[in-house]
PDB file of N, CA and C in Angstrom:
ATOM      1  N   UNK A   1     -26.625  27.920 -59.562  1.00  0.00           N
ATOM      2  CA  UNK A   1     -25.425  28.600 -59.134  1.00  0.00           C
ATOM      3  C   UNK A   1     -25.191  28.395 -57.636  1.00  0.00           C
ATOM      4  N   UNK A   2     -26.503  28.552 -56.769  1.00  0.00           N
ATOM      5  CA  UNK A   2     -25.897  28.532 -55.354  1.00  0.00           C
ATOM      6  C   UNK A   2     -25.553  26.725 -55.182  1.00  0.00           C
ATOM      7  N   UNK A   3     -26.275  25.998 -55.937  1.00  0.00           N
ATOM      8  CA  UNK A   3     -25.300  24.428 -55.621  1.00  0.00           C
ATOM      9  C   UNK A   3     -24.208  24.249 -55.694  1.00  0.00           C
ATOM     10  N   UNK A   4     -23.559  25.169 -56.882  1.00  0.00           N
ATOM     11  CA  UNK A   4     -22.316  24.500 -57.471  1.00  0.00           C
ATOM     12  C   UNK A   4     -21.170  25.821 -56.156  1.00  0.00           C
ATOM     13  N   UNK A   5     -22.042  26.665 -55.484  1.00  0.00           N
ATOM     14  CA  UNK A   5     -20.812  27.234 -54.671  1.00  0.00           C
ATOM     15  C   UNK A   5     -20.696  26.628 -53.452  1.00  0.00           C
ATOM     16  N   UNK A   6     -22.107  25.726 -53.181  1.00  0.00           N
ATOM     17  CA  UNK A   6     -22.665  25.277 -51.372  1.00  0.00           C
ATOM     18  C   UNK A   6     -21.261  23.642 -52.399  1.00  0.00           C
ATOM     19  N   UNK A   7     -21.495  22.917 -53.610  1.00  0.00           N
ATOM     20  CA  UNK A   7     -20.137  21.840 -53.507  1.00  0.00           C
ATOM     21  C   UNK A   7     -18.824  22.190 -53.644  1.00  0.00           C
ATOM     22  N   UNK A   8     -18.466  23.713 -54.096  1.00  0.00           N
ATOM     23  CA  UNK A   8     -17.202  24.350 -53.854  1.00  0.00           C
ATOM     24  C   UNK A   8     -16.730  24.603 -52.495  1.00  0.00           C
ATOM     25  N   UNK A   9     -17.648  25.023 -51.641  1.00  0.00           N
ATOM     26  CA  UNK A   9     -17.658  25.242 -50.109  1.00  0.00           C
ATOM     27  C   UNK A   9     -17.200  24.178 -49.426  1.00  0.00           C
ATOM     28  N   UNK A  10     -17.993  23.273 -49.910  1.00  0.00           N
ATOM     29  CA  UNK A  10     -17.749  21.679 -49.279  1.00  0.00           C
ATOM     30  C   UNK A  10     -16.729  20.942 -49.358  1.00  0.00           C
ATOM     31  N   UNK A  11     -16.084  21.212 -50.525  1.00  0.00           N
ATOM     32  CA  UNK A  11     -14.996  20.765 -51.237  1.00  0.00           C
ATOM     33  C   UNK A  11     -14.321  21.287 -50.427  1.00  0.00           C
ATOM     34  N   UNK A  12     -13.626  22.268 -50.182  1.00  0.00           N
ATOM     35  CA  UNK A  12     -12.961  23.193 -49.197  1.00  0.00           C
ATOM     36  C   UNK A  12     -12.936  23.071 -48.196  1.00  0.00           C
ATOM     37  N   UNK A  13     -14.187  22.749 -47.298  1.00  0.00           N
ATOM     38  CA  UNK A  13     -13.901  22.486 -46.131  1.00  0.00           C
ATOM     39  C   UNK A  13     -13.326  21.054 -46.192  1.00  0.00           C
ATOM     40  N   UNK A  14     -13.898  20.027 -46.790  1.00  0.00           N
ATOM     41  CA  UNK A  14     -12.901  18.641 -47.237  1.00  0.00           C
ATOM     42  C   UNK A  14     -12.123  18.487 -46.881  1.00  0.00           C
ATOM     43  N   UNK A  15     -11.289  19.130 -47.693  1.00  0.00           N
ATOM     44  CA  UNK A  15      -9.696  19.750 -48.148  1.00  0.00           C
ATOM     45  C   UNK A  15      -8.684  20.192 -47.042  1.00  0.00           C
ATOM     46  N   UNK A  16      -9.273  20.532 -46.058  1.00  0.00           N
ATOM     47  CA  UNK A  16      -8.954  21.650 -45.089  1.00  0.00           C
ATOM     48  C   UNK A  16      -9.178  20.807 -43.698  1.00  0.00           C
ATOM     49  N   UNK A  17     -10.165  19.967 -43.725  1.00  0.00           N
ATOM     50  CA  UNK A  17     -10.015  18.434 -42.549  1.00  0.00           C
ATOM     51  C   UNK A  17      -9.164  17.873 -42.900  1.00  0.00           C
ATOM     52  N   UNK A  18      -8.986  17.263 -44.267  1.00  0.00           N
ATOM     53  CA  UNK A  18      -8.013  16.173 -44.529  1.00  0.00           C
ATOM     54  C   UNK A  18      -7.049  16.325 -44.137  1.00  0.00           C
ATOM     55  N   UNK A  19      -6.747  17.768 -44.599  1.00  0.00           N
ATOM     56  CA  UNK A  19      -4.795  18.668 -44.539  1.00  0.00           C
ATOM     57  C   UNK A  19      -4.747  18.296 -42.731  1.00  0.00           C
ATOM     58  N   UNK A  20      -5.544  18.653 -41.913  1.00  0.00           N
ATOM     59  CA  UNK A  20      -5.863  18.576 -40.404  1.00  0.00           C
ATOM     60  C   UNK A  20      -5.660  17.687 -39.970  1.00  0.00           C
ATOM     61  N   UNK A  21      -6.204  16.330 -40.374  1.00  0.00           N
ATOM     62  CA  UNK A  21      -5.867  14.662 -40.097  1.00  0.00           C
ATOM     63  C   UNK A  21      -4.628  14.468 -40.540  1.00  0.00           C
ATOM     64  N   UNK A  22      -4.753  14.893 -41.633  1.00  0.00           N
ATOM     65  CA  UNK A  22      -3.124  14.010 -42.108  1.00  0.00           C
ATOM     66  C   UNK A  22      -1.816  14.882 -41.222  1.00  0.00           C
ATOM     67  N   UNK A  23      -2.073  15.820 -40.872  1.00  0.00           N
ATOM     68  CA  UNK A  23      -1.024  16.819 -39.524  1.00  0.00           C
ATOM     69  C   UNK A  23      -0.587  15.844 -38.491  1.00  0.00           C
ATOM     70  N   UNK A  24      -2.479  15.754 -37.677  1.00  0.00           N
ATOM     71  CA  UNK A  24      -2.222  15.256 -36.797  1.00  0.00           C
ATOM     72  C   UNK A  24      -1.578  13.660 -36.531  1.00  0.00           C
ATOM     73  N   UNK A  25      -1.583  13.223 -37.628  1.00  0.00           N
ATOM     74  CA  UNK A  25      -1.181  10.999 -37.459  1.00  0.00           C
ATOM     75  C   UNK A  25       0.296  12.087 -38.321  1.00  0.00           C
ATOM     76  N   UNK A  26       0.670  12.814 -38.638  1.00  0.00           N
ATOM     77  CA  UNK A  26       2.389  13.161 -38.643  1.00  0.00           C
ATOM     78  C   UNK A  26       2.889  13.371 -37.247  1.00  0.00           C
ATOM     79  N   UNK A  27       2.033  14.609 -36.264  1.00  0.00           N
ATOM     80  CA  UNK A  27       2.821  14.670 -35.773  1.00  0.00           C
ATOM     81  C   UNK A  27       2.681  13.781 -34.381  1.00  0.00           C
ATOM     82  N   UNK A  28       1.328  13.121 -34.695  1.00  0.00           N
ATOM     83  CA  UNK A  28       1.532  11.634 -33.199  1.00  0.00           C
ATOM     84  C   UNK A  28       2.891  10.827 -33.556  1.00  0.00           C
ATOM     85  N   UNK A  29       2.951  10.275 -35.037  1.00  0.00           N
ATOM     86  CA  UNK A  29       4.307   9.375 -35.150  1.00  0.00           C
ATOM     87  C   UNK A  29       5.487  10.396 -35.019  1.00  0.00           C
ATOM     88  N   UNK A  30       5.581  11.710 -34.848  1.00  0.00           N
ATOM     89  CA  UNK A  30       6.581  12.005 -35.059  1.00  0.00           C
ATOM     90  C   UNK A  30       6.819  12.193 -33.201  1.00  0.00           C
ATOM     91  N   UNK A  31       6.119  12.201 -32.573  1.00  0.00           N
ATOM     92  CA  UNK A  31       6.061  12.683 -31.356  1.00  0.00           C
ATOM     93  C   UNK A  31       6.816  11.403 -30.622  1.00  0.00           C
ATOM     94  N   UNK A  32       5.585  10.400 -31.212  1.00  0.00           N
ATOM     95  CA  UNK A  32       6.266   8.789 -31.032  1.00  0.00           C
ATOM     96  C   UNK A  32       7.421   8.284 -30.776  1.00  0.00           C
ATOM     97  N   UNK A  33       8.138   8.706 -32.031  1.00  0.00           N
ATOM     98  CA  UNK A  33       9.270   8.552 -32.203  1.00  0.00           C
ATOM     99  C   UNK A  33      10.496   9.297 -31.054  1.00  0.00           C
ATOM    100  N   UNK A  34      10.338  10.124 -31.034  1.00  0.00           N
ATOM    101  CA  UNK A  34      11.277  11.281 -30.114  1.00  0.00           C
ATOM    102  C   UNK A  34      10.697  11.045 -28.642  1.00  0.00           C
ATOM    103  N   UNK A  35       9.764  10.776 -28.381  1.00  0.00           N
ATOM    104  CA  UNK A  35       9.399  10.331 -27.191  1.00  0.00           C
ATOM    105  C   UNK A  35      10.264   9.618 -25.764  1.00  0.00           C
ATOM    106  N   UNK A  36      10.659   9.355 -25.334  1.00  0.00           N
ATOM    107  CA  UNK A  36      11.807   9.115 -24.438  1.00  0.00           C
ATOM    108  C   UNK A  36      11.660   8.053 -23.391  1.00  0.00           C
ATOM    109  N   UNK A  37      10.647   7.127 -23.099  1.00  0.00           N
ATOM    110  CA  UNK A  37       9.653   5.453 -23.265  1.00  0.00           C
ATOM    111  C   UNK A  37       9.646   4.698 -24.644  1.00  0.00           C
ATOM    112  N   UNK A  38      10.612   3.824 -24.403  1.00  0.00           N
ATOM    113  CA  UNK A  38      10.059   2.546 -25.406  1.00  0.00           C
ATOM    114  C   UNK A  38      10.127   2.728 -25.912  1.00  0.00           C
ATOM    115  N   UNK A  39       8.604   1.798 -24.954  1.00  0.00           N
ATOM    116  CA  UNK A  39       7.575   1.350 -25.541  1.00  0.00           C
ATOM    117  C   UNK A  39       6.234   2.627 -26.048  1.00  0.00           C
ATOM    118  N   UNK A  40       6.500   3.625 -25.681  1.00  0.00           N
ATOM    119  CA  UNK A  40       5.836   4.895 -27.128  1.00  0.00           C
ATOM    120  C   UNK A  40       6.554   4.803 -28.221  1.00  0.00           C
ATOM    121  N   UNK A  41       7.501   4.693 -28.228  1.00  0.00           N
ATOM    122  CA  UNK A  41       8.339   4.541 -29.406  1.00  0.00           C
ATOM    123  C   UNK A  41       8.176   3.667 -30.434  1.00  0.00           C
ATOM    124  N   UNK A  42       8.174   2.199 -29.660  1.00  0.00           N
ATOM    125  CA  UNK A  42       7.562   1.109 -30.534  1.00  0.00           C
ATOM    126  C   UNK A  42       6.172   0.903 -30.623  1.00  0.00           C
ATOM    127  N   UNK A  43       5.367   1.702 -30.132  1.00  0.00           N
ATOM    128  CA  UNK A  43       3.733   1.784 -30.613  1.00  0.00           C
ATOM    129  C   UNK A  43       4.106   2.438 -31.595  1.00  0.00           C
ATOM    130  N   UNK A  44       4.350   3.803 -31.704  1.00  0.00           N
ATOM    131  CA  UNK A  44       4.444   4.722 -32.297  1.00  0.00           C
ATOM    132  C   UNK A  44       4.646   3.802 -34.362  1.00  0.00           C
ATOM    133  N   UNK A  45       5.974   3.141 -34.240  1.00  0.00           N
ATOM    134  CA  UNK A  45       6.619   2.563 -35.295  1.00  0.00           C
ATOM    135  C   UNK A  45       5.730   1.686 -36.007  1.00  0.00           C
ATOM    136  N   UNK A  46       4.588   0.627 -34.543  1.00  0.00           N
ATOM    137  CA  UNK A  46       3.830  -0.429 -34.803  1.00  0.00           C
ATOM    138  C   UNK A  46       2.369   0.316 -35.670  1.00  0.00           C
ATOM    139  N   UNK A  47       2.269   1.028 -35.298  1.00  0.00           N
ATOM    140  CA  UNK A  47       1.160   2.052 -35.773  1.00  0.00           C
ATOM    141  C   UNK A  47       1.311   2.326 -37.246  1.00  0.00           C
ATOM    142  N   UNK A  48       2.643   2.936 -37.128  1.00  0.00           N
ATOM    143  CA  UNK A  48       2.812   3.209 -38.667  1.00  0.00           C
ATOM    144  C   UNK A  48       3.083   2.028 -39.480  1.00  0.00           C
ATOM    145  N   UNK A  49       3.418   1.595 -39.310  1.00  0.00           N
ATOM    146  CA  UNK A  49       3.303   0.196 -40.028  1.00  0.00           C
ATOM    147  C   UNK A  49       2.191  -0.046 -40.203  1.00  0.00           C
ATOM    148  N   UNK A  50       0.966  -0.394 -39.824  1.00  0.00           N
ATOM    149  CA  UNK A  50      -0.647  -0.517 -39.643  1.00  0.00           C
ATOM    150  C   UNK A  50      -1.285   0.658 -40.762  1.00  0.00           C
ATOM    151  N   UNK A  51      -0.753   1.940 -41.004  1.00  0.00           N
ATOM    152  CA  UNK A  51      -0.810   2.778 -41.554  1.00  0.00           C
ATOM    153  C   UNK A  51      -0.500   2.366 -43.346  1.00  0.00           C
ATOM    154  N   UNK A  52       0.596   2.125 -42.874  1.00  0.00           N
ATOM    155  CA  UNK A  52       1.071   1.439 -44.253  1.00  0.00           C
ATOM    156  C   UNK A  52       0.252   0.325 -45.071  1.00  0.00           C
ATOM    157  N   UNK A  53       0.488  -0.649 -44.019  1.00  0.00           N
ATOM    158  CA  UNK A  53      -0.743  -1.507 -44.482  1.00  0.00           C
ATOM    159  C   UNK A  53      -2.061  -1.292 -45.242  1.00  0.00           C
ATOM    160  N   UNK A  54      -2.588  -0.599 -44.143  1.00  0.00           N
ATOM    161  CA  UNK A  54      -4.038  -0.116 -44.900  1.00  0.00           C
ATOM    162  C   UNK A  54      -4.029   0.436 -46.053  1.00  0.00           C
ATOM    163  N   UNK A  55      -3.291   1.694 -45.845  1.00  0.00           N
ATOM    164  CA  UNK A  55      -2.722   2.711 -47.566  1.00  0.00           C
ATOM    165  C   UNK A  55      -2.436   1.404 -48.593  1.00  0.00           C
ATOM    166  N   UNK A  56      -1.653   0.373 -48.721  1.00  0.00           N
ATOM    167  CA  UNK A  56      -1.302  -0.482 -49.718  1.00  0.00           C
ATOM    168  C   UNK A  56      -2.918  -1.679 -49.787  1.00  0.00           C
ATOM    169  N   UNK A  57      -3.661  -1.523 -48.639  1.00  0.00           N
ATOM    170  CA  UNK A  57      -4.925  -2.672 -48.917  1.00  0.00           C
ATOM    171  C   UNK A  57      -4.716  -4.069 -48.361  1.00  0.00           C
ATOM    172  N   UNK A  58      -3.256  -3.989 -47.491  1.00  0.00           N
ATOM    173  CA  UNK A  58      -2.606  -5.029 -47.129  1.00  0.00           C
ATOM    174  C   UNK A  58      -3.752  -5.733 -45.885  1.00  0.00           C
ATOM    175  N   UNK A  59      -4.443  -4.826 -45.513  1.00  0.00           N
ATOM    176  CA  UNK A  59      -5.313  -4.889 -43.856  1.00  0.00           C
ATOM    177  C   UNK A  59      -6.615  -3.844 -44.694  1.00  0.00           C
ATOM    178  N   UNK A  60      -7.894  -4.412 -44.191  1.00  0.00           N
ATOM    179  CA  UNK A  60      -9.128  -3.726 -44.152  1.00  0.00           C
ATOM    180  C   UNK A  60      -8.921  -2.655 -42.449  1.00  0.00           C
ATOM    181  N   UNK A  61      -9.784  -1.253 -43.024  1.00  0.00           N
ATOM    182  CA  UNK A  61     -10.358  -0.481 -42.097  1.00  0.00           C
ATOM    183  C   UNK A  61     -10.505  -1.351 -40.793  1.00  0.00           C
ATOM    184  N   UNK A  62     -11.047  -2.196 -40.499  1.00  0.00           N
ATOM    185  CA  UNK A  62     -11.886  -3.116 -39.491  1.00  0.00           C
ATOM    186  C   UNK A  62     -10.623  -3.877 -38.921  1.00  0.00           C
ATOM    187  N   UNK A  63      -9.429  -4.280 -39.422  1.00  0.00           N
ATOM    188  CA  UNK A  63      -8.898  -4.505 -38.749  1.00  0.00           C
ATOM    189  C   UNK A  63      -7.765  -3.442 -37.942  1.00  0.00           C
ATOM    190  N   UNK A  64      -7.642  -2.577 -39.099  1.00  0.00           N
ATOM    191  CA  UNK A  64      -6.541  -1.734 -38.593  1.00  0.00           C
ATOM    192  C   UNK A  64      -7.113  -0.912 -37.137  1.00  0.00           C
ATOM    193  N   UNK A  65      -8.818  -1.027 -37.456  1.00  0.00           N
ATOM    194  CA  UNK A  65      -9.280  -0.017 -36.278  1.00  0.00           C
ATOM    195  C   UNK A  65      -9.351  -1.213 -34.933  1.00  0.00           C
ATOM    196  N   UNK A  66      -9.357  -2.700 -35.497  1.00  0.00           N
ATOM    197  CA  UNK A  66      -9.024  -3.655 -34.296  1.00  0.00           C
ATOM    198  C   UNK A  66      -7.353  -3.371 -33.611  1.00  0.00           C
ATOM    199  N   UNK A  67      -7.027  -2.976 -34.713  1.00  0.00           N
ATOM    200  CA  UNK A  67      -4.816  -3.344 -34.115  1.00  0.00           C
ATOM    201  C   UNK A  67      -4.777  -2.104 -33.406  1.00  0.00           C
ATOM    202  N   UNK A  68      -5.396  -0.925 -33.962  1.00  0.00           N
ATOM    203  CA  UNK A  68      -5.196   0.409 -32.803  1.00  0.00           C
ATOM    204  C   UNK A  68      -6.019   0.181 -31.296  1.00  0.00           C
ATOM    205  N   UNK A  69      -7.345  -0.462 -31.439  1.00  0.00           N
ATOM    206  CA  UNK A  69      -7.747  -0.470 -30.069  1.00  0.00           C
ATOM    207  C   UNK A  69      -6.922  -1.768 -29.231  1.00  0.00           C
ATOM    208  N   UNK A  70      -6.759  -2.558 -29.872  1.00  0.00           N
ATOM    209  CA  UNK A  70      -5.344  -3.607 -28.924  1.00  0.00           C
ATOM    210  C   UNK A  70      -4.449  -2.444 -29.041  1.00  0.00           C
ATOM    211  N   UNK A  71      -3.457  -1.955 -29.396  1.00  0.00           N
ATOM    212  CA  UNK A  71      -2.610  -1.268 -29.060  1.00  0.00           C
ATOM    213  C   UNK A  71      -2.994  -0.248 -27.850  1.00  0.00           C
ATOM    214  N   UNK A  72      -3.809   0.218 -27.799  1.00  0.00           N
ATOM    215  CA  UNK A  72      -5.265   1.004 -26.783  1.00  0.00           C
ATOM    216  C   UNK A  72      -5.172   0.415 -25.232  1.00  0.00           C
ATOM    217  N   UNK A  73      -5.175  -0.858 -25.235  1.00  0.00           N
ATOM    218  CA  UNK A  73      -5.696  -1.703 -23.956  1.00  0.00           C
ATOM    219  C   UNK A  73      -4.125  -2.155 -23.815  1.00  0.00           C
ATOM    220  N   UNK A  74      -3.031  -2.776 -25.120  1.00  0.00           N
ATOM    221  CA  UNK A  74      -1.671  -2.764 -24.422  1.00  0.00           C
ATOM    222  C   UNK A  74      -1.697  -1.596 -23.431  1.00  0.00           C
ATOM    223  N   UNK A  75      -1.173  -0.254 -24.238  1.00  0.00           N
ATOM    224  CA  UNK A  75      -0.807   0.839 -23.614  1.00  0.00           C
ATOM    225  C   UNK A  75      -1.379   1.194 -22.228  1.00  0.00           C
ATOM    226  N   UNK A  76      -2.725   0.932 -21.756  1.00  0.00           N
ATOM    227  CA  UNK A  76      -3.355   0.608 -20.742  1.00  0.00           C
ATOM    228  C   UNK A  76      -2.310  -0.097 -19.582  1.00  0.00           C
ATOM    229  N   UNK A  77      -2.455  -1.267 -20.074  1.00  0.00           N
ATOM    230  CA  UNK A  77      -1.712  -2.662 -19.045  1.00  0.00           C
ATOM    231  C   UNK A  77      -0.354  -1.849 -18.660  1.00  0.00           C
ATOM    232  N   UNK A  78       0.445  -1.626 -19.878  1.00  0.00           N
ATOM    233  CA  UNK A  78       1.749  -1.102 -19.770  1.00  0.00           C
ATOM    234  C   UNK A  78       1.791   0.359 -18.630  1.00  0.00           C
ATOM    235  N   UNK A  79       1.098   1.376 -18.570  1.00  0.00           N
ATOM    236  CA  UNK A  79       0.391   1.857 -17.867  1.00  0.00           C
ATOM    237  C   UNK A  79       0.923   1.596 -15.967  1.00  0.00           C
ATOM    238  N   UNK A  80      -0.019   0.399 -16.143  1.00  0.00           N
ATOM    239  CA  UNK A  80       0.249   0.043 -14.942  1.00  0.00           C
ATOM    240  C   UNK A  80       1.628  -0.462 -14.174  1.00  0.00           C
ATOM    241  N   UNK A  81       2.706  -0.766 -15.200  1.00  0.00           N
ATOM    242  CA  UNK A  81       3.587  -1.058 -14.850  1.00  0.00           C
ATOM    243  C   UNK A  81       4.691   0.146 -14.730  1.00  0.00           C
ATOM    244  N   UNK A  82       4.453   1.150 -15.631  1.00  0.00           N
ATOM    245  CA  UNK A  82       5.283   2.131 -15.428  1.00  0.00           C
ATOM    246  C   UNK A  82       4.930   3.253 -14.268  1.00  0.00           C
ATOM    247  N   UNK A  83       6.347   4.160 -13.644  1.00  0.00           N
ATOM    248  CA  UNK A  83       6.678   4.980 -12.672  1.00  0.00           C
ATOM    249  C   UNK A  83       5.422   5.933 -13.228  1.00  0.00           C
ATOM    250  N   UNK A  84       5.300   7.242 -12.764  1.00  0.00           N
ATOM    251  CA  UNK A  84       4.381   8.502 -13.297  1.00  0.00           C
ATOM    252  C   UNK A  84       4.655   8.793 -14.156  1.00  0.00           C
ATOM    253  N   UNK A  85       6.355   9.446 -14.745  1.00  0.00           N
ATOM    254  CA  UNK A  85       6.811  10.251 -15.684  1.00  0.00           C
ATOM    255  C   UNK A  85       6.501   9.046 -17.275  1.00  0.00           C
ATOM    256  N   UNK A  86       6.101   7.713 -17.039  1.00  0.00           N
ATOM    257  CA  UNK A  86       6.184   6.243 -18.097  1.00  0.00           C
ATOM    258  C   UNK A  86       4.234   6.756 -18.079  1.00  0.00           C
ATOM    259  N   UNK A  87       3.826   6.713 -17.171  1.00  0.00           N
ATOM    260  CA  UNK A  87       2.182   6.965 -17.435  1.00  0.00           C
ATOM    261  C   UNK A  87       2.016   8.020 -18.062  1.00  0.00           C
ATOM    262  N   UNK A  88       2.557   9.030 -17.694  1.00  0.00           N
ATOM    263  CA  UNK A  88       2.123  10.748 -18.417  1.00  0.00           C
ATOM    264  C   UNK A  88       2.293  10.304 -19.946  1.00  0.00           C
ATOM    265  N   UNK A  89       3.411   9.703 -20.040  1.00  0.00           N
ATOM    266  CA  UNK A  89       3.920   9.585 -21.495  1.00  0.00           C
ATOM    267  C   UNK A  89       2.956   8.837 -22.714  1.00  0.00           C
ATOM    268  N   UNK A  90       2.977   7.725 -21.743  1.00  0.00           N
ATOM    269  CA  UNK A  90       1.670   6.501 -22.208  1.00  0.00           C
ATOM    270  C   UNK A  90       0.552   6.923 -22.215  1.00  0.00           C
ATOM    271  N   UNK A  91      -0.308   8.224 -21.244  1.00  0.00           N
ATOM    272  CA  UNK A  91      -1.053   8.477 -21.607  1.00  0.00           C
ATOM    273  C   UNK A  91      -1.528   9.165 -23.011  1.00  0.00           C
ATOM    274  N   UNK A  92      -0.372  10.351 -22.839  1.00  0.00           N
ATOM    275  CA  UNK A  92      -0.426  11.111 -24.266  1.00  0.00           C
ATOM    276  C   UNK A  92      -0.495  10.582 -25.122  1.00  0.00           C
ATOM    277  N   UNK A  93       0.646   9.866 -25.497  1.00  0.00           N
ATOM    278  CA  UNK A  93       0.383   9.167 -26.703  1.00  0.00           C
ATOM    279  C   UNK A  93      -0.870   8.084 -27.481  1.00  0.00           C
ATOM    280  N   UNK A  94      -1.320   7.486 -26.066  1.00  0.00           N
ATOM    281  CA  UNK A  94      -2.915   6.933 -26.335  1.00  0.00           C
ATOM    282  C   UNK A  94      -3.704   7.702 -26.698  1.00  0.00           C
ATOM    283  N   UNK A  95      -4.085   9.476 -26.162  1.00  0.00           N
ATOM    284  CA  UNK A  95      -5.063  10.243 -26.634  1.00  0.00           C
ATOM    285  C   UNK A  95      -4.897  11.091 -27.408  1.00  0.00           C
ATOM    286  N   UNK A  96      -3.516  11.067 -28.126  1.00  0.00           N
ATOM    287  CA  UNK A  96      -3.150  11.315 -29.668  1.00  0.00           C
ATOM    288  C   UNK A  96      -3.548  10.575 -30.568  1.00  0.00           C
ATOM    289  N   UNK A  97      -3.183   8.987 -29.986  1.00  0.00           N
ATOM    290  CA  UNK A  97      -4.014   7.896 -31.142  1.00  0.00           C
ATOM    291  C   UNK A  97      -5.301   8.352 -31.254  1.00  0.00           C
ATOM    292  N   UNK A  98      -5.838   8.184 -29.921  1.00  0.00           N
ATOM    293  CA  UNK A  98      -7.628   8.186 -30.282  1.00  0.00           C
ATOM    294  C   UNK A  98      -8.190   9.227 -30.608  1.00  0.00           C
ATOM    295  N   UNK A  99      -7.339  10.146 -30.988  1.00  0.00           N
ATOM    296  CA  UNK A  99      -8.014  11.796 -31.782  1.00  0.00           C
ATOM    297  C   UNK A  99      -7.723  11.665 -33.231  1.00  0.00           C
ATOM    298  N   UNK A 100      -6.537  11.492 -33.369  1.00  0.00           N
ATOM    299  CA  UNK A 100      -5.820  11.293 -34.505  1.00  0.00           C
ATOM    300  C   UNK A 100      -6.049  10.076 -35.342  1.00  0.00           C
ATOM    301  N   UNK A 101      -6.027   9.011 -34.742  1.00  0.00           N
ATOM    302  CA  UNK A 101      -6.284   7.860 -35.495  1.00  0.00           C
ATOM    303  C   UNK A 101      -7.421   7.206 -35.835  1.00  0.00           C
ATOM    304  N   UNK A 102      -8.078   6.993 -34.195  1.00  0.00           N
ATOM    305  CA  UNK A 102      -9.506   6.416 -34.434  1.00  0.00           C
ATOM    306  C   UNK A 102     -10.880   7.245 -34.509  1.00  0.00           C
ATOM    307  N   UNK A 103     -10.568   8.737 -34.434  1.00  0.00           N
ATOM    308  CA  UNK A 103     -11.292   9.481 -34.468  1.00  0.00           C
ATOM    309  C   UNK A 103     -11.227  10.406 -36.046  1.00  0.00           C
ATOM    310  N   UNK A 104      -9.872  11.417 -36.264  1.00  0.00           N
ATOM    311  CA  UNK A 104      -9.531  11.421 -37.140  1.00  0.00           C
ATOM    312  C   UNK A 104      -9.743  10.862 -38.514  1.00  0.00           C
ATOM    313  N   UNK A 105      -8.982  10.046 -38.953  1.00  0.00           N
ATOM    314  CA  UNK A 105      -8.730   9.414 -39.633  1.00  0.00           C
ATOM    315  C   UNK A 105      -9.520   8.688 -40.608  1.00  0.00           C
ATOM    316  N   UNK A 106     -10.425   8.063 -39.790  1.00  0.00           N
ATOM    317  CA  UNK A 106     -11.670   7.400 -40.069  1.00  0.00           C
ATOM    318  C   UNK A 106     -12.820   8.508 -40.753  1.00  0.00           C
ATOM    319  N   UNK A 107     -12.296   9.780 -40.267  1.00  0.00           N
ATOM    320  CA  UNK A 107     -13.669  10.420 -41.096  1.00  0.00           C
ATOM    321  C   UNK A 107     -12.795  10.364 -42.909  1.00  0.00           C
ATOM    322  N   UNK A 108     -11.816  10.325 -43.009  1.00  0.00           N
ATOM    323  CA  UNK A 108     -11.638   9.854 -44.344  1.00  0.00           C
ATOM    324  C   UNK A 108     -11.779   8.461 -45.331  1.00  0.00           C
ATOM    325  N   UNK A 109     -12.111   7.834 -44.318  1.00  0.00           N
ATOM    326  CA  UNK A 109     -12.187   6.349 -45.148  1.00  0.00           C
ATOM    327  C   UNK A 109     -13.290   5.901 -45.092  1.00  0.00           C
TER     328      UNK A 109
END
């Protein structure tokens, strides 16, 4: 009896990360999108697309987690070229990816 409540427990907490991940890669692309730079905008789009991919099997894990860290080191470079209010922006949205996506995400797959 106490196994089958310690894999009900587990199950639950599962359940309750997943719902958490799948929030957070909504509301990075949704943030993405409305964002008011770009080029967040078109990460944002390029991402989900990458998203897509993987969900259909179109791209392995290994690469999609290669196309987010290039997107990682773009956003970087780009970075350097933009005013403050283009960095603040670029930043966020990079450490939304890397919570949400490459951190996140990955504990499901």
């Amino acid at each position: 009896m106490e196994q089958q409540q310690f894999e009900l427990f587990y199950d639950q907490i599962a359940e309750q990360a997943k719902q958490e991940g799948k929030a957070q890669v909504k509301d990075l692309l949704d943030d993405a999108k409305s964002d008011g730079l770009e080029f967040v905008q078109q990460q944002g789009e390029l991402l989900q697309k990458y998203l897509f991919q993987l969900a259909l099997g179109e791209i392995t894990r290994d690469e999609f987690k290669s196309y987010a860290q290039d997107m990682k080191t773009l956003a970087m470079m780009e970075m350097q070229r933009q005013g403050v209010a283009g960095q603040a922006s670029i930043q966020r949205f990079v450490a939304k990816m890397s919570e949400a996506v490459l951190v996140g995400l990955f504990r499901f797959l």
